[in-house]
PDB file of N, CA and C in Angstrom:
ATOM      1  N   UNK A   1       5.884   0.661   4.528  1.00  0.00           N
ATOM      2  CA  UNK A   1       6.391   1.937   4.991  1.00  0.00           C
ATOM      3  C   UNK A   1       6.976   2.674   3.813  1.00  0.00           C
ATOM      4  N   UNK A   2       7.128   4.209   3.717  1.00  0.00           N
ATOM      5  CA  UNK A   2       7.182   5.212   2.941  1.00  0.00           C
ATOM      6  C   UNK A   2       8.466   5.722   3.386  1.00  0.00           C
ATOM      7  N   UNK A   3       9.502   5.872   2.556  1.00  0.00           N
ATOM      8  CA  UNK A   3      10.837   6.747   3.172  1.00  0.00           C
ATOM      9  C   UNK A   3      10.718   7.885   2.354  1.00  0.00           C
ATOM     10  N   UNK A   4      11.370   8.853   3.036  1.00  0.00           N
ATOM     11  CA  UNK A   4      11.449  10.488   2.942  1.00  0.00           C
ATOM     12  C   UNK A   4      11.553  10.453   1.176  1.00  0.00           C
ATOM     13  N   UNK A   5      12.402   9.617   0.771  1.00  0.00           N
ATOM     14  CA  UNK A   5      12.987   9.532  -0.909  1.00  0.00           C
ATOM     15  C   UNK A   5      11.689   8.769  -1.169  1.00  0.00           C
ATOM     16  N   UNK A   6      10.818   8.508  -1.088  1.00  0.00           N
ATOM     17  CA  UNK A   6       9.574   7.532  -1.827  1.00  0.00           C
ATOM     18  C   UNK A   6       9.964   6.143  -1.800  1.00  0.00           C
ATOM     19  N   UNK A   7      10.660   5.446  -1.687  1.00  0.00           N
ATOM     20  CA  UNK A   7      11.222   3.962  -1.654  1.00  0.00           C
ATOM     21  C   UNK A   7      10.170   3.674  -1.001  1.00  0.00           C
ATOM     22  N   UNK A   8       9.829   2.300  -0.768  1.00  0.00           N
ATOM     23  CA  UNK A   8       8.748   1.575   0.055  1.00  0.00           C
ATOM     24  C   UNK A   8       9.225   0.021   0.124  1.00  0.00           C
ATOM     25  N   UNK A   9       8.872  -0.249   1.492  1.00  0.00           N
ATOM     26  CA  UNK A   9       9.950  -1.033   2.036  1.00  0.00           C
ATOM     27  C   UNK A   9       8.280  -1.794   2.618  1.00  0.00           C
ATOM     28  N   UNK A  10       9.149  -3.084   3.175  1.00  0.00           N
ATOM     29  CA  UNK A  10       7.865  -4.139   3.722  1.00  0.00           C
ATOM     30  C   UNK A  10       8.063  -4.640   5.149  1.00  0.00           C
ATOM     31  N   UNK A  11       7.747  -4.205   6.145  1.00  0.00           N
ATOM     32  CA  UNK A  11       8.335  -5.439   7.533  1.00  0.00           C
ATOM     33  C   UNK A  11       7.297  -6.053   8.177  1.00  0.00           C
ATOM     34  N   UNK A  12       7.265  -7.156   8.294  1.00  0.00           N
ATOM     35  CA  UNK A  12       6.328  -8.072   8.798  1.00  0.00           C
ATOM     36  C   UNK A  12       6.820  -8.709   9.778  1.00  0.00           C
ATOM     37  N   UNK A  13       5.828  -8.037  11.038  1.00  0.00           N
ATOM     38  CA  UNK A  13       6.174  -8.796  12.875  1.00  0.00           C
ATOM     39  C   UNK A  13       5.575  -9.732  13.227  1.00  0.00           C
ATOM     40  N   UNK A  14       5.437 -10.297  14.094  1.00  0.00           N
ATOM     41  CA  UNK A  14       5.121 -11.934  14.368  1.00  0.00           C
ATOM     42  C   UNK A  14       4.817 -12.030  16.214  1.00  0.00           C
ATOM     43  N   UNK A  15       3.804 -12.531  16.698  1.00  0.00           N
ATOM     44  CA  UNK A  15       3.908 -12.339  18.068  1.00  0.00           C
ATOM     45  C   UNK A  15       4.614 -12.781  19.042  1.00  0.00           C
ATOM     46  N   UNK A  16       5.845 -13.670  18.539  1.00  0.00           N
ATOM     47  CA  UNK A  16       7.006 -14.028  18.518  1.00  0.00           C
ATOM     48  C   UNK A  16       8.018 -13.253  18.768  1.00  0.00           C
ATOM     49  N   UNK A  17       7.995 -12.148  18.258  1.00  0.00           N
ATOM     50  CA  UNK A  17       8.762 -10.870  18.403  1.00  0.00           C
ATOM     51  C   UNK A  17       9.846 -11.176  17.748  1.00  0.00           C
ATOM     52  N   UNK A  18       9.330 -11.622  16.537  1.00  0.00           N
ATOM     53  CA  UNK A  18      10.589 -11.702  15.316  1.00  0.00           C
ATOM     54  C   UNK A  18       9.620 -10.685  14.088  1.00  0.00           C
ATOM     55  N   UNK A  19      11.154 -10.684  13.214  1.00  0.00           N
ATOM     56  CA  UNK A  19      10.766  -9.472  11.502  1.00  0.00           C
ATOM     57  C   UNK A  19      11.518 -10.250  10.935  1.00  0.00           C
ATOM     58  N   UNK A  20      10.845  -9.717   9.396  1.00  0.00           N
ATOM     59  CA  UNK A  20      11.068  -9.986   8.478  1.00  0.00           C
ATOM     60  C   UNK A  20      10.929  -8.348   7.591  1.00  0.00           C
ATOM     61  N   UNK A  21      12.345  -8.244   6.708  1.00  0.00           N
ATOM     62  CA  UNK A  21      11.636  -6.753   5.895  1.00  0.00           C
ATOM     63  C   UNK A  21      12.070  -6.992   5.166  1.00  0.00           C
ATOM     64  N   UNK A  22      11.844  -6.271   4.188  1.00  0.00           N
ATOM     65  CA  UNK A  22      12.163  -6.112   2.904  1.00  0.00           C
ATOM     66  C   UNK A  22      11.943  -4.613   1.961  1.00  0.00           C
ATOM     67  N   UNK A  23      12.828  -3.841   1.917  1.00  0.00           N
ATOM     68  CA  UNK A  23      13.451  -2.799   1.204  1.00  0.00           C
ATOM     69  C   UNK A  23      14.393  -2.514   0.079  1.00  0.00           C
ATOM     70  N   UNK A  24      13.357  -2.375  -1.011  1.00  0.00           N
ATOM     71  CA  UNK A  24      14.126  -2.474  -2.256  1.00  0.00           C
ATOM     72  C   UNK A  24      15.078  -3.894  -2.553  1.00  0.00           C
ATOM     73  N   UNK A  25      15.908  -4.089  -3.111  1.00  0.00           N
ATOM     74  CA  UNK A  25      16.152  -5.195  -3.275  1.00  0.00           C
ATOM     75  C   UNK A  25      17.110  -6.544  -2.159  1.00  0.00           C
ATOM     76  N   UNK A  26      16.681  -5.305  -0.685  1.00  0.00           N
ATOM     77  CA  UNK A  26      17.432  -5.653   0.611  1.00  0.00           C
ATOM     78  C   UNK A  26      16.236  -6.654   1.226  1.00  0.00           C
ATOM     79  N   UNK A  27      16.915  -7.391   1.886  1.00  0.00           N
ATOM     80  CA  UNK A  27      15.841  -7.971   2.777  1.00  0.00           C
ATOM     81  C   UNK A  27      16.711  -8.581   4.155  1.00  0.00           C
ATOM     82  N   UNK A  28      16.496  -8.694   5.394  1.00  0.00           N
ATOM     83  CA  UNK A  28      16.283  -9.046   6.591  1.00  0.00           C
ATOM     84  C   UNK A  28      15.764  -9.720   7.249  1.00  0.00           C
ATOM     85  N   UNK A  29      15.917  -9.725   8.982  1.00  0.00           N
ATOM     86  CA  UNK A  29      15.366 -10.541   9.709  1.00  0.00           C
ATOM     87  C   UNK A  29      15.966 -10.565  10.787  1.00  0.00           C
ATOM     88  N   UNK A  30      15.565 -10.605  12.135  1.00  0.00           N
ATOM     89  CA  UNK A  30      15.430 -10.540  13.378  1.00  0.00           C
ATOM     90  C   UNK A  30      14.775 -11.056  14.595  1.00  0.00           C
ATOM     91  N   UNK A  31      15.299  -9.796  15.567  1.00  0.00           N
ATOM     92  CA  UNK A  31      14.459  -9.686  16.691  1.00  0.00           C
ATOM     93  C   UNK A  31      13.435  -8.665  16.731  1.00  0.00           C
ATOM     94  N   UNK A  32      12.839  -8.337  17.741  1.00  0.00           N
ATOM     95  CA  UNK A  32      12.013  -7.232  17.940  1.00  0.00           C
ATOM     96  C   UNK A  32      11.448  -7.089  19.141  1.00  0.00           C
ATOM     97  N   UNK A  33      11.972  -5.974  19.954  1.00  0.00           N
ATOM     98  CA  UNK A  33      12.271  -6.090  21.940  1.00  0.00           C
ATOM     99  C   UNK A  33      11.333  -4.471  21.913  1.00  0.00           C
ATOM    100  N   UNK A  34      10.466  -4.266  22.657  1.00  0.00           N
ATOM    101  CA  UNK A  34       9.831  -2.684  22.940  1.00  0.00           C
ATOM    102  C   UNK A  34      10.589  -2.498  24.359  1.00  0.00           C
ATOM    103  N   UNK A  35      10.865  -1.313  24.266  1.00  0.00           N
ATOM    104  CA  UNK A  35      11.442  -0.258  25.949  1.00  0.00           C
ATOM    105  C   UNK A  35      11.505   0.873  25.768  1.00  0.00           C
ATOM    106  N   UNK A  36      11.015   1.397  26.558  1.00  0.00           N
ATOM    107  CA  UNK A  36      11.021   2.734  26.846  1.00  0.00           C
ATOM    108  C   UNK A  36      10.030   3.928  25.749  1.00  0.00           C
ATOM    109  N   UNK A  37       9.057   2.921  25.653  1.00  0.00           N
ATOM    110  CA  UNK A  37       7.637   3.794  24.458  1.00  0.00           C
ATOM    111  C   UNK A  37       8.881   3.908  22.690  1.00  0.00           C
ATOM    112  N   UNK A  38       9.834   2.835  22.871  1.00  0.00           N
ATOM    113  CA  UNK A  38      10.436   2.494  21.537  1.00  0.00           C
ATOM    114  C   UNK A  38      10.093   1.358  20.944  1.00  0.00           C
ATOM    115  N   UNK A  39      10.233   0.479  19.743  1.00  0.00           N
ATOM    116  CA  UNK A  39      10.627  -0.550  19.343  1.00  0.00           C
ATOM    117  C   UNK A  39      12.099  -0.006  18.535  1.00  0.00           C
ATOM    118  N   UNK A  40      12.367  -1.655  18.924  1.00  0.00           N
ATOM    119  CA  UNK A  40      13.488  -1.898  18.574  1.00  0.00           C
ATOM    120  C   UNK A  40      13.792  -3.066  17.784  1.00  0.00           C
ATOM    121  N   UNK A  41      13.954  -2.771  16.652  1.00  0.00           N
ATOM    122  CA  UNK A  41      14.678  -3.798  16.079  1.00  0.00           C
ATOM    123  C   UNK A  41      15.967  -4.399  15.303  1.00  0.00           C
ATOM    124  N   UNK A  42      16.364  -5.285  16.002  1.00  0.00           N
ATOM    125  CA  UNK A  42      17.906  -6.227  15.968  1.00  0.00           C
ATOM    126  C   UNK A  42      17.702  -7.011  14.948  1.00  0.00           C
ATOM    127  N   UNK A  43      18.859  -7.071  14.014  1.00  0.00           N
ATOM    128  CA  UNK A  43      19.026  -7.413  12.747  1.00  0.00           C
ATOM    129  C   UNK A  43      19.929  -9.181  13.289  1.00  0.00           C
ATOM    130  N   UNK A  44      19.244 -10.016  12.175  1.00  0.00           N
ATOM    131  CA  UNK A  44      20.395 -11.194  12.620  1.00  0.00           C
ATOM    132  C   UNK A  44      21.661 -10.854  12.408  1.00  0.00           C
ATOM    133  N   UNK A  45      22.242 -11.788  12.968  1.00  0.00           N
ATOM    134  CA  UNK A  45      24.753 -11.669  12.731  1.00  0.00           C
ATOM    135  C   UNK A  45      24.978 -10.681  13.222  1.00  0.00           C
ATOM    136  N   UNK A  46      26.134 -10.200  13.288  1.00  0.00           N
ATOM    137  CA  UNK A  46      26.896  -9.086  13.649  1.00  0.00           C
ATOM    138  C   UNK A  46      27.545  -8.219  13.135  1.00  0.00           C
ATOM    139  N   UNK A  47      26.527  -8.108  11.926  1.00  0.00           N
ATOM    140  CA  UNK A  47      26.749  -7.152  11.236  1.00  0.00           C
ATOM    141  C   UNK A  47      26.995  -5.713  11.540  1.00  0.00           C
ATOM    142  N   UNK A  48      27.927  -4.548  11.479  1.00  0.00           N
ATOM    143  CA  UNK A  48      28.442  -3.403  12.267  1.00  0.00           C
ATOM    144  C   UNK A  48      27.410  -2.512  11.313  1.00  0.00           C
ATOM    145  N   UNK A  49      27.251  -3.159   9.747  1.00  0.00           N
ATOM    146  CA  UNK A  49      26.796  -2.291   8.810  1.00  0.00           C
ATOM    147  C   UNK A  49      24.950  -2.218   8.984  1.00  0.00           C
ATOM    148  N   UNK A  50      24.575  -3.476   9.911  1.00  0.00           N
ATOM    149  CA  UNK A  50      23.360  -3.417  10.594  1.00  0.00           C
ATOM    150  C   UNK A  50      22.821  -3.569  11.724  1.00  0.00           C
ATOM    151  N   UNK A  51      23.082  -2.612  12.465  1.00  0.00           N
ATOM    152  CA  UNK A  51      23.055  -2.467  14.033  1.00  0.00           C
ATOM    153  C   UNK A  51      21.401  -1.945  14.433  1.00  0.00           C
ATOM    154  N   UNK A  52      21.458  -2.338  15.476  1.00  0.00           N
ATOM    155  CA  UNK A  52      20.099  -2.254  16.351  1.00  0.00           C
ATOM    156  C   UNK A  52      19.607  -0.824  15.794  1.00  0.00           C
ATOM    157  N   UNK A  53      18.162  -1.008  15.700  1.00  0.00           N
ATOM    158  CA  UNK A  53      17.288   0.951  15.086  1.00  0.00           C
ATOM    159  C   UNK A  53      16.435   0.529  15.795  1.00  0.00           C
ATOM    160  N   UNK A  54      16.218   1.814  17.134  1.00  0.00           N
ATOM    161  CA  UNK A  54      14.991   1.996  17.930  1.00  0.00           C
ATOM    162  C   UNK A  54      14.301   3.118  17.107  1.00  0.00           C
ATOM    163  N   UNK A  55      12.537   2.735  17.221  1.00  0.00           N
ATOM    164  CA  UNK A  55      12.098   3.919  16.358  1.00  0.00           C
ATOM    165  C   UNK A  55      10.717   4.217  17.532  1.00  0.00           C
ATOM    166  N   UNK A  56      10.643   5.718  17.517  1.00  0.00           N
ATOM    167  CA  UNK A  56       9.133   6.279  18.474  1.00  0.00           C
ATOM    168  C   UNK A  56       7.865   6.371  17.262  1.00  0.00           C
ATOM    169  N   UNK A  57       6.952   5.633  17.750  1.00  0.00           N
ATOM    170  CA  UNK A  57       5.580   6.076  16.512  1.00  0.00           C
ATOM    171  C   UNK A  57       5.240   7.307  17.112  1.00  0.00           C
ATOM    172  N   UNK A  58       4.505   7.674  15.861  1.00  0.00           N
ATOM    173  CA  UNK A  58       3.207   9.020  16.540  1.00  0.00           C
ATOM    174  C   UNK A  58       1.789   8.139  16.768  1.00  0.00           C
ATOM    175  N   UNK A  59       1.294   8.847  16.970  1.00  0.00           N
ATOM    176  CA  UNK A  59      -0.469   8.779  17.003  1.00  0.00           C
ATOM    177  C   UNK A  59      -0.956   8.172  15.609  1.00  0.00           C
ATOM    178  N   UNK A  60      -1.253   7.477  15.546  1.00  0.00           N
ATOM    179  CA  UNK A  60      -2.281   6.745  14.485  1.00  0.00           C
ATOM    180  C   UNK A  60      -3.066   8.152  13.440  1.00  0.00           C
ATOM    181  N   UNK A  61      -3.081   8.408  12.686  1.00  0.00           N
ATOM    182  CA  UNK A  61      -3.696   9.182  11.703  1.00  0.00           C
ATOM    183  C   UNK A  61      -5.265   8.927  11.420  1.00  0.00           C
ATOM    184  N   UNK A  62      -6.009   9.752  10.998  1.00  0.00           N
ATOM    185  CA  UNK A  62      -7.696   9.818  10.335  1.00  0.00           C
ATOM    186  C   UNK A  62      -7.683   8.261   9.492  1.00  0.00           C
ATOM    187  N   UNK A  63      -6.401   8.594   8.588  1.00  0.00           N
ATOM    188  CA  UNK A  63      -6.374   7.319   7.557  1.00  0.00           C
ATOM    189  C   UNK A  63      -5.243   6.386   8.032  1.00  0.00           C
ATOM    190  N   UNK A  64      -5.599   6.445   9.008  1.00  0.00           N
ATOM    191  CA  UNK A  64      -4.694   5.073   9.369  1.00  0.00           C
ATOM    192  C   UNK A  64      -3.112   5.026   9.407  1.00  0.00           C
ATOM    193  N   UNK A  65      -2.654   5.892   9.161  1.00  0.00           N
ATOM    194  CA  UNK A  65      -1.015   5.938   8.698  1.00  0.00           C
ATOM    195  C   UNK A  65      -0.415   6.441  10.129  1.00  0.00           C
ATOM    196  N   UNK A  66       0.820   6.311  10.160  1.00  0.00           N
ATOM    197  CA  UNK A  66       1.468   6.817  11.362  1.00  0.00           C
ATOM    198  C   UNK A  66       2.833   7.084  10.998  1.00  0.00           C
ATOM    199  N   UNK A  67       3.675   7.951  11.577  1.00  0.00           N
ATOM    200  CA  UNK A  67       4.992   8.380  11.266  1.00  0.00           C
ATOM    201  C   UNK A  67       5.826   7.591  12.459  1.00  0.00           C
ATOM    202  N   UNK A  68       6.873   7.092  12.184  1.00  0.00           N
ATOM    203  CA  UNK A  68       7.655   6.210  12.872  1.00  0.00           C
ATOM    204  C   UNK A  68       9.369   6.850  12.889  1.00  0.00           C
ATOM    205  N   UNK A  69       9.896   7.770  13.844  1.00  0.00           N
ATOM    206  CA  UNK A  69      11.435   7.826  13.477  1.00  0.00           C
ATOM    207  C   UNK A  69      12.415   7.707  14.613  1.00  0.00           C
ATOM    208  N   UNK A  70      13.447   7.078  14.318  1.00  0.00           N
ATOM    209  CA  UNK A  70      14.580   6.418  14.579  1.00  0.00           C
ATOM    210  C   UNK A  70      15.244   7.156  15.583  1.00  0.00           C
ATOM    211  N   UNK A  71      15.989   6.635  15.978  1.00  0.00           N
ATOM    212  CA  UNK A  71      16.994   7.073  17.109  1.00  0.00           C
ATOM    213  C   UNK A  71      18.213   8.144  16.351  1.00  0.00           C
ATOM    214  N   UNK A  72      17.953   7.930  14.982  1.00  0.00           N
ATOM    215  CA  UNK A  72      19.083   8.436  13.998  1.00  0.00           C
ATOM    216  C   UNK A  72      18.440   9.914  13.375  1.00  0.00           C
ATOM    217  N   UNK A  73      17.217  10.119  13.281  1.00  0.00           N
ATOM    218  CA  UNK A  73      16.173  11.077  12.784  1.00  0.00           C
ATOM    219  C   UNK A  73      15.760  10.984  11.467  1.00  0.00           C
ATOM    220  N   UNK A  74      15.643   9.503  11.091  1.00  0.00           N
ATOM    221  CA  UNK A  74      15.008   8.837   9.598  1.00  0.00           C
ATOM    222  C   UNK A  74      13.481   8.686  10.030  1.00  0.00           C
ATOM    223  N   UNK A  75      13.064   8.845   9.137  1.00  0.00           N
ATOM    224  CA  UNK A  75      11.424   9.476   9.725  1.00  0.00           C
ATOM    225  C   UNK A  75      10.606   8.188   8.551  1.00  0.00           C
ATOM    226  N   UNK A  76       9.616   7.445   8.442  1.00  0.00           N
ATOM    227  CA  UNK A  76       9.175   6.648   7.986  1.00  0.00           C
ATOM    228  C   UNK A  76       7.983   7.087   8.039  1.00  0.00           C
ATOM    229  N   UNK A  77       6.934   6.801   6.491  1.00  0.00           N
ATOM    230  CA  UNK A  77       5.427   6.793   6.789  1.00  0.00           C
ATOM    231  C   UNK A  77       4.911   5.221   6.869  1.00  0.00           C
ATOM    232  N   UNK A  78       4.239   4.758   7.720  1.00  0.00           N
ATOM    233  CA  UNK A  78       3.619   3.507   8.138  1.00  0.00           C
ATOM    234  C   UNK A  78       2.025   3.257   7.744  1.00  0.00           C
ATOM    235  N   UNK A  79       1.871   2.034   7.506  1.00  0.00           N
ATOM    236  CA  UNK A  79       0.933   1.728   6.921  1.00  0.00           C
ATOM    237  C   UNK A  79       0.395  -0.102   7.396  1.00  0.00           C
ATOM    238  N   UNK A  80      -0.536   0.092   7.935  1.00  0.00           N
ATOM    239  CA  UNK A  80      -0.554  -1.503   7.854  1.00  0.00           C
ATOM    240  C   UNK A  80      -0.881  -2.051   6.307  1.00  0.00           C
ATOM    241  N   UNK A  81      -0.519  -3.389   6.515  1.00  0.00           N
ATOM    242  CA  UNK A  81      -0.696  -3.907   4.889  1.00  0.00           C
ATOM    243  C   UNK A  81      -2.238  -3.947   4.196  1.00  0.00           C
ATOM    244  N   UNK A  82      -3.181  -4.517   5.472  1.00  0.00           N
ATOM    245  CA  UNK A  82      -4.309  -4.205   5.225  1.00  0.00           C
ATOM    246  C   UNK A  82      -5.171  -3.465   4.463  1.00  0.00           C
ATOM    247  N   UNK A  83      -4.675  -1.973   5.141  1.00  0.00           N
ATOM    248  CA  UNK A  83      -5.391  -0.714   4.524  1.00  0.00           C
ATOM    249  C   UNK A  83      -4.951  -0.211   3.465  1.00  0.00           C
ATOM    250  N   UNK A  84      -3.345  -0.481   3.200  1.00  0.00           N
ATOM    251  CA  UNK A  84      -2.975  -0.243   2.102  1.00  0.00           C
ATOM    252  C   UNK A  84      -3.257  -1.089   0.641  1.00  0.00           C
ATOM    253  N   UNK A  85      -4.125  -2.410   1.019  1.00  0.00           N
ATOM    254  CA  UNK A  85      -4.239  -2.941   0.227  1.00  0.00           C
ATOM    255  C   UNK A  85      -5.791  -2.628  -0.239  1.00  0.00           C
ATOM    256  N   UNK A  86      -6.563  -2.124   0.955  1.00  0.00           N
ATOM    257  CA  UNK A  86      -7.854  -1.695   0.661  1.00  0.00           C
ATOM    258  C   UNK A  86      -7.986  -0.751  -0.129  1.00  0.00           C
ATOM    259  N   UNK A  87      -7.176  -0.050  -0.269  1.00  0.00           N
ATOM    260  CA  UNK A  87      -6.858   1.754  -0.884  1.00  0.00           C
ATOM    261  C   UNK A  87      -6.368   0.994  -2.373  1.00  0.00           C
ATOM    262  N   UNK A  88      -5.785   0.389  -2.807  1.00  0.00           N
ATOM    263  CA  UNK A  88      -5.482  -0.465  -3.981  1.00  0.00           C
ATOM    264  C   UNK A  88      -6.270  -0.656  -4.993  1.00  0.00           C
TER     265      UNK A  88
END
């Protein structure tokens, strides 16, 4: 994924409905619950400084990409790893 500032970040889901991400020199791990045409994903501990982010996708793009934003209005470009690695 692509943030508004260019950073590029990594999250990898599991059919488990667990993540794993990784953003800049941050990295994570969780849950991952869908409701209400959202995902949501819950960060492990109880951390206050990392609280639950529901995000709405758009429509899938020509090239594959999709815009993903938050309950907060942080807007993400998405990419599966796949295609981005094909484009490489």
């Amino acid at each position: 994924m692509t943030y508004a500032d260019g950073s590029v970040g990594t999250v990898t889901t599991t059919a488990e409905g667990t993540f794993t991400a990784s953003i800049g020199e941050e990295t994570g791990a969780g849950t991952i619950t869908e409701a209400d045409g959202k995902i949501c994903f819950d960060p492990e501990g109880d951390d206050p400084e990392q609280p639950t982010n529901c995000w709405t996708n758009s429509e899938v793009g020509e090239d594959g990409s999709w815009t993903s934003t938050s309950d907060t209005g942080e807007v993400v470009t998405v990419r599966r790893a796949e295609e981005a690695a094909a484009e490489s």
